[in-house]
N, C-alpha and C. Protein backbone atom coordinates (compact mmCIF):
# COMPACT_ATOMS: atom_id res chain seq x y z
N UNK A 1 103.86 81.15 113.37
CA UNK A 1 104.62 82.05 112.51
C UNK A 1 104.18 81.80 111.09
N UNK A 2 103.51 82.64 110.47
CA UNK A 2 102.89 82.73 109.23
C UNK A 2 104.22 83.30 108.37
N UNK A 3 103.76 82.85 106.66
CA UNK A 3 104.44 83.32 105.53
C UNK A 3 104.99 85.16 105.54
N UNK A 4 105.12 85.50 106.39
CA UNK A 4 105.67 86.99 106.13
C UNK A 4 106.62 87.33 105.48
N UNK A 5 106.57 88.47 104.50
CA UNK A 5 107.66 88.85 103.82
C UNK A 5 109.18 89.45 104.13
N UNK A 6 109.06 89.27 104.98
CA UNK A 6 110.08 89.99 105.76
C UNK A 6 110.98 89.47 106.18
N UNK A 7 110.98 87.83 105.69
CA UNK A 7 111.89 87.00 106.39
C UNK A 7 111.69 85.78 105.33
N UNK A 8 112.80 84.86 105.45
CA UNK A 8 112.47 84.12 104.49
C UNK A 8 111.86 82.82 105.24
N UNK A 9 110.93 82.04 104.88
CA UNK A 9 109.85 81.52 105.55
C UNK A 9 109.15 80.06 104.04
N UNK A 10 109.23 79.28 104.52
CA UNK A 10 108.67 78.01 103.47
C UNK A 10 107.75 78.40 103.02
N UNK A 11 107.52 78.02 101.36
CA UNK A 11 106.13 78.05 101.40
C UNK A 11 105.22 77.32 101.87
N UNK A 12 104.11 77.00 102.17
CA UNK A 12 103.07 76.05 102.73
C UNK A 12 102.82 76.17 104.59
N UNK A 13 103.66 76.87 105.26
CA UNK A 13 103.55 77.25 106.72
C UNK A 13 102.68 77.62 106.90
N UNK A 14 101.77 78.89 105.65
CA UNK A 14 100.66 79.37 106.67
C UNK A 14 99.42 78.14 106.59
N UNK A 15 99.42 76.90 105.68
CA UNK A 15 98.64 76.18 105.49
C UNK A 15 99.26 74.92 107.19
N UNK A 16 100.34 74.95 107.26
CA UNK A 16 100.83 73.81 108.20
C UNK A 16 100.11 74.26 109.57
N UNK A 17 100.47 75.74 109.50
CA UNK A 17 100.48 76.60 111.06
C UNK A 17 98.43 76.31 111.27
N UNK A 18 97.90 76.21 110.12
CA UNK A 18 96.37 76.16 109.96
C UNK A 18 95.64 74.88 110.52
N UNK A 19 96.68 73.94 110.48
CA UNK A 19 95.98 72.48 109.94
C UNK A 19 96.37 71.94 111.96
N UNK A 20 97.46 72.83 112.06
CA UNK A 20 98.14 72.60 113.74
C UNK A 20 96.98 73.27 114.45
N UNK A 21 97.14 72.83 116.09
CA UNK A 21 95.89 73.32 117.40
C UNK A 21 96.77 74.89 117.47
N UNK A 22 96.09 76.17 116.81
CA UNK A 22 96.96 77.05 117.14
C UNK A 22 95.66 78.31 117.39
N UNK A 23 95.78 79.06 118.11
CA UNK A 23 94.99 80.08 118.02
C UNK A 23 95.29 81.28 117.10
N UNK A 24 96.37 81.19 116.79
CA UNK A 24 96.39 82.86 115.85
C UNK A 24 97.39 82.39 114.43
N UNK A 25 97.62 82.87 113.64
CA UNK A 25 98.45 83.04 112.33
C UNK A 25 99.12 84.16 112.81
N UNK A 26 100.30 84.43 113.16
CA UNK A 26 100.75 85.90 113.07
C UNK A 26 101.76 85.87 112.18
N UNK A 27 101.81 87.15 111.95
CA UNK A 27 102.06 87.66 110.37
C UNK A 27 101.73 86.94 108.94
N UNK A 28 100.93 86.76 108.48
CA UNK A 28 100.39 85.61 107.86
C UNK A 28 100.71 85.84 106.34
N UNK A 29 101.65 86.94 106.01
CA UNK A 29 102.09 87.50 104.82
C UNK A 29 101.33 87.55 103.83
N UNK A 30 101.30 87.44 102.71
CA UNK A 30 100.08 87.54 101.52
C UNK A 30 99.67 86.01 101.32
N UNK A 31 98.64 85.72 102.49
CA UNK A 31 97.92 84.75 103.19
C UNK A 31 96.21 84.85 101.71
N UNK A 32 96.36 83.48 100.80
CA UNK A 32 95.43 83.06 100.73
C UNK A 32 94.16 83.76 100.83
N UNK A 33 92.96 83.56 99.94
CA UNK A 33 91.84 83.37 100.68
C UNK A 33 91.86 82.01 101.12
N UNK A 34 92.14 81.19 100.35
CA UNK A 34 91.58 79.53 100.43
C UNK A 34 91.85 79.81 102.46
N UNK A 35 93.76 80.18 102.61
CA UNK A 35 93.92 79.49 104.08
C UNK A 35 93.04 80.52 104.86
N UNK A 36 93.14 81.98 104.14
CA UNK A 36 91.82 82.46 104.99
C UNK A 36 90.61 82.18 105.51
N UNK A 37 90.12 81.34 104.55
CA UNK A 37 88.76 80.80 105.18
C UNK A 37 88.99 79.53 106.22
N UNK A 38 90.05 78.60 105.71
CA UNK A 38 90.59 77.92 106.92
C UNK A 38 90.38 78.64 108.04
N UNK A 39 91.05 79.70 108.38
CA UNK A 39 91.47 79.70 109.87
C UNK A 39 90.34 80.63 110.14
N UNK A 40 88.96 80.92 109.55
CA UNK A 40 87.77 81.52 109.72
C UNK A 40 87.66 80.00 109.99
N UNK A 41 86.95 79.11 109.40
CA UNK A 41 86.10 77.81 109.59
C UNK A 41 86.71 76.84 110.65
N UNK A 42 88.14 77.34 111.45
CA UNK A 42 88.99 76.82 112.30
C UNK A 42 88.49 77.66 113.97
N UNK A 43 88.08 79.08 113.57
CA UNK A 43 88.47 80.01 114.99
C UNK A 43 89.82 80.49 115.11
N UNK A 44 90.12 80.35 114.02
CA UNK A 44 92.02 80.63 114.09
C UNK A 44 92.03 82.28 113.66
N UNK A 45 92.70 83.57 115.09
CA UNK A 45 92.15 84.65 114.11
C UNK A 45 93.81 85.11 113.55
N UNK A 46 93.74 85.91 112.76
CA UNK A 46 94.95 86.70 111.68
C UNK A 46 95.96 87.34 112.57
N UNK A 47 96.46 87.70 112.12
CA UNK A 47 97.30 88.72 113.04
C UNK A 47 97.29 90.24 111.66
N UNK A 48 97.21 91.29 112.62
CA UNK A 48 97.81 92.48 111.82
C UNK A 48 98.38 92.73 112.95
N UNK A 49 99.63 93.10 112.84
CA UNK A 49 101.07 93.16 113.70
C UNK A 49 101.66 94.45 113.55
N UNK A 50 102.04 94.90 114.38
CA UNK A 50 102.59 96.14 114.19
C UNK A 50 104.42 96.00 113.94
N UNK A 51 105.20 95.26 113.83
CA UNK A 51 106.38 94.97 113.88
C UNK A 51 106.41 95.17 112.47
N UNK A 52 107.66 95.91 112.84
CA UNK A 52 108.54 96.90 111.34
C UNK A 52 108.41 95.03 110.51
N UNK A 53 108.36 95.27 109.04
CA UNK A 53 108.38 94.75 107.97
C UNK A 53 107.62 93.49 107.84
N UNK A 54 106.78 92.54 109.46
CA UNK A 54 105.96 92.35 109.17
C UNK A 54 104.65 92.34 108.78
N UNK A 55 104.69 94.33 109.17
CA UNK A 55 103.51 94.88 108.85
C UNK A 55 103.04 95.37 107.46
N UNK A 56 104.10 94.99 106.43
CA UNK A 56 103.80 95.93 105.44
C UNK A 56 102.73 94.96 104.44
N UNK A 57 102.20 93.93 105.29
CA UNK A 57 101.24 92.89 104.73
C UNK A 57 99.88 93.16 105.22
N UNK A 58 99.95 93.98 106.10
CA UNK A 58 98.64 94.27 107.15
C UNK A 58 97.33 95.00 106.22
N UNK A 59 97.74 95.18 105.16
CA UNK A 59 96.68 95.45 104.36
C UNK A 59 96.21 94.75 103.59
N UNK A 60 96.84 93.48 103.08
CA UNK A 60 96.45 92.72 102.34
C UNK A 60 95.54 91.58 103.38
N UNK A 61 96.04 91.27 104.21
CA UNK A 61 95.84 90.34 105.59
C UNK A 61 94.09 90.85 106.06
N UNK A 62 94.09 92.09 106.01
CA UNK A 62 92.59 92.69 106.13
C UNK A 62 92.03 92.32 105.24
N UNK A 63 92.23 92.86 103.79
CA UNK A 63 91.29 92.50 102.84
C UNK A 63 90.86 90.80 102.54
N UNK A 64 91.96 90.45 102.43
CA UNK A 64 91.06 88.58 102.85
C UNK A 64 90.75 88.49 103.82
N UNK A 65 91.16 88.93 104.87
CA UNK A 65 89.95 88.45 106.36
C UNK A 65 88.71 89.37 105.99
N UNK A 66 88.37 90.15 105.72
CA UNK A 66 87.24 90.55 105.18
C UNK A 66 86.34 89.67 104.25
N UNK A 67 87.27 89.37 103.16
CA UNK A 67 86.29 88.80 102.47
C UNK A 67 86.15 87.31 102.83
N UNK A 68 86.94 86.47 103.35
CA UNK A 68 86.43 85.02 104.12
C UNK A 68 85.56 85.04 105.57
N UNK A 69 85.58 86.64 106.35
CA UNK A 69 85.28 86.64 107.52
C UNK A 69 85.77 86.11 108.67
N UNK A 70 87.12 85.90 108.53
CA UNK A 70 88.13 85.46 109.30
C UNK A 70 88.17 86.52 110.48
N UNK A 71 88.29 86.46 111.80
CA UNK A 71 88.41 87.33 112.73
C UNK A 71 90.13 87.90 112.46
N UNK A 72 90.11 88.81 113.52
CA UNK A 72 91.68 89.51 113.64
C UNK A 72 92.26 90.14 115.10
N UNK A 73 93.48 89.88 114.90
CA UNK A 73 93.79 90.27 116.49
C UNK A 73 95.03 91.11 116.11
N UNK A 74 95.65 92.04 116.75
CA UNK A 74 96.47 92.69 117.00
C UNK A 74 97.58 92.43 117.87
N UNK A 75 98.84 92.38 116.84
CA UNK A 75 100.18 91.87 118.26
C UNK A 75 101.63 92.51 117.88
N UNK A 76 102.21 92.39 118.69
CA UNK A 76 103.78 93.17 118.18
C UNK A 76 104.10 92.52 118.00
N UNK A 77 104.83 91.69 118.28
CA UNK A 77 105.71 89.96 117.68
C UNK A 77 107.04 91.13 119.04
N UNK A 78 106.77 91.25 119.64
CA UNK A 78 107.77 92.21 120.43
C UNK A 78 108.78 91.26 120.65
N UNK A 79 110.12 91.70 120.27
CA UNK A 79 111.82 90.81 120.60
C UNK A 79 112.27 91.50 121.40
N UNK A 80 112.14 93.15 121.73
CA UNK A 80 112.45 93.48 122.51
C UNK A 80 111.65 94.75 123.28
N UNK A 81 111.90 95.35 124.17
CA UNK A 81 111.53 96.65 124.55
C UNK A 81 110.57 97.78 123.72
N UNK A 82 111.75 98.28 122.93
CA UNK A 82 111.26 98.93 121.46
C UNK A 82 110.09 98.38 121.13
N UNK A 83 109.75 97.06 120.88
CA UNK A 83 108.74 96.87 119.97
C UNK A 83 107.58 97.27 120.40
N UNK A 84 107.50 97.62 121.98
CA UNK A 84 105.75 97.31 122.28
C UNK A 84 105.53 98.57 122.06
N UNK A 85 104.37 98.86 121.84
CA UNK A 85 103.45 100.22 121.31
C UNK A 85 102.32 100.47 121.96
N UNK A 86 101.91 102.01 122.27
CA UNK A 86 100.94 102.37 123.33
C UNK A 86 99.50 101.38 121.98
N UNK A 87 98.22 102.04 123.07
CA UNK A 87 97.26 101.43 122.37
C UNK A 87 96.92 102.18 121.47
N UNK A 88 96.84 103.87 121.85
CA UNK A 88 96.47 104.80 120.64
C UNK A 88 97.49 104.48 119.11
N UNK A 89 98.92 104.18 119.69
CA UNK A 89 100.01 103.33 118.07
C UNK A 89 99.84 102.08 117.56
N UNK A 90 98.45 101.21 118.56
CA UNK A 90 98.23 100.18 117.91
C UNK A 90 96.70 100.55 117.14
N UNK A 91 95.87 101.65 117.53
CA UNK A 91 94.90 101.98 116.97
C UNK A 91 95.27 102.41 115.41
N UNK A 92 96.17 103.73 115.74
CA UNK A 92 97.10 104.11 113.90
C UNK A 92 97.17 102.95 113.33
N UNK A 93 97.90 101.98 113.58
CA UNK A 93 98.54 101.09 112.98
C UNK A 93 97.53 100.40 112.28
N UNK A 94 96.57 99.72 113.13
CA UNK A 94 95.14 99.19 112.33
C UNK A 94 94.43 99.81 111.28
N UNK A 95 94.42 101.36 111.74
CA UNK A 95 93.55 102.56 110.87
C UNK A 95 94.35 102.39 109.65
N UNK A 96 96.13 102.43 109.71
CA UNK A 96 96.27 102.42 108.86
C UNK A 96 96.48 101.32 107.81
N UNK A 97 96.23 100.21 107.74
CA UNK A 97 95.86 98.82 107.21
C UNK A 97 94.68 99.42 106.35
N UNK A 98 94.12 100.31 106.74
CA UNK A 98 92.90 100.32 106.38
C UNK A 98 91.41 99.69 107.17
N UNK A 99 91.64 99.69 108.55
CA UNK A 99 90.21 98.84 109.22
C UNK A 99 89.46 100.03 109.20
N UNK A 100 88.26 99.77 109.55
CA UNK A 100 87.11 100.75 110.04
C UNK A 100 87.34 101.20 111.58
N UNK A 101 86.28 102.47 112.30
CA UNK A 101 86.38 102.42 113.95
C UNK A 101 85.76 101.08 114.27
N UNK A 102 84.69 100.54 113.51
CA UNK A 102 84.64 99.23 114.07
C UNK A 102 85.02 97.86 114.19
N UNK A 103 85.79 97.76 113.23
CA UNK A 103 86.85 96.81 112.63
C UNK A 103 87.96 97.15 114.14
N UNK A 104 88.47 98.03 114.20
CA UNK A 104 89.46 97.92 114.98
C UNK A 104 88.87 97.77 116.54
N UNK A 105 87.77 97.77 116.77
CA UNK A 105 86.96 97.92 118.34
C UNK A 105 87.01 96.40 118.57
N UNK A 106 86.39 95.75 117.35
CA UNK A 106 86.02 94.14 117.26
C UNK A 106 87.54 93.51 117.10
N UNK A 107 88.64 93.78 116.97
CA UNK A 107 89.84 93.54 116.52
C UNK A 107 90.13 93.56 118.16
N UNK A 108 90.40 94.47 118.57
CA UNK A 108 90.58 94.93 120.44
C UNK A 108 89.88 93.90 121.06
N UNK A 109 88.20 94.00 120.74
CA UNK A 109 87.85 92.99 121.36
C UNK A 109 88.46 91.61 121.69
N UNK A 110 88.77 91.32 120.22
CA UNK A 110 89.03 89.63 119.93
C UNK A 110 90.62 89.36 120.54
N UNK A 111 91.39 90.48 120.71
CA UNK A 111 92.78 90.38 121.72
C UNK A 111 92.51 89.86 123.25
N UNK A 112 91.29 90.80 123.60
CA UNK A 112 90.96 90.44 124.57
C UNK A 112 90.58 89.37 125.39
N UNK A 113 90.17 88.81 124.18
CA UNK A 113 88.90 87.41 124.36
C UNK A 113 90.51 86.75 125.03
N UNK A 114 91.18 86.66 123.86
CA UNK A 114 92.48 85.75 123.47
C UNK A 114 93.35 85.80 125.06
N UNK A 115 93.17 87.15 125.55
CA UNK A 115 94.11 87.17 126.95
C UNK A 115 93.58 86.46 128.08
N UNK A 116 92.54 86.99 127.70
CA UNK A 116 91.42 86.59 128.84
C UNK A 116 90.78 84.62 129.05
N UNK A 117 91.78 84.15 127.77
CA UNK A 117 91.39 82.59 127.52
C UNK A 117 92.65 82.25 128.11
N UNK A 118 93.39 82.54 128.50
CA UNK A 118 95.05 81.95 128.48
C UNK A 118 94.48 81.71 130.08
């Protein structure tokens, strides 16, 4: 559970959640470059999340994983029913962060990897 704005959350978590054996940051709120490149130089990938108000970071969360080259994965943080979303509402959702068609293909991909490791 990363710094998201949406909730009130310590500062220094997304650096704790970094330094821990974790595979993803989700919601990683207005996440650093510094911890960005962490969890690039870790294998640790981002989350852009589609869940109401942790998403309204999903654009900032891109632009430093861009510029550290941090990978990214896609997740609902789903609590309940409601939350989960077809794939074409998780495609919008990315598009609208701002990813590329290939940004979001390699994004899909890297979910995959992640399911497919469990």
């Amino acid at each position: 559970h990363g710094e998201t704005i949406a909730e009130p959350v310590t500062p220094g978590t997304n650096l704790a959640a970094l330094h821990a054996e974790v595979d993803i940051l989700a919601h990683p709120g207005l996440i650093t470059a510094e911890e960005a490149s962490l969890a690039c130089e870790k294998g640790i990938f981002l989350e852009i999340t589609t869940r109401r108000g942790h998403s309204l970071t999903n654009g900032h969360v891109l632009k430093t994983a861009r510029l550290c080259g941090a990978k990214l994965v896609l997740n609902t943080d789903t609590h309940s029913p409601a939350d989960l979303v077809s794939r074409d509402q998780a495609h919008n959702i990315a598009r609208g962060s701002g990813m590329t068609e290939d940004e979001v293909a390699a994004m899909f991909k890297n979910s995959a990897y992640l399911a497919e490791k469990v």
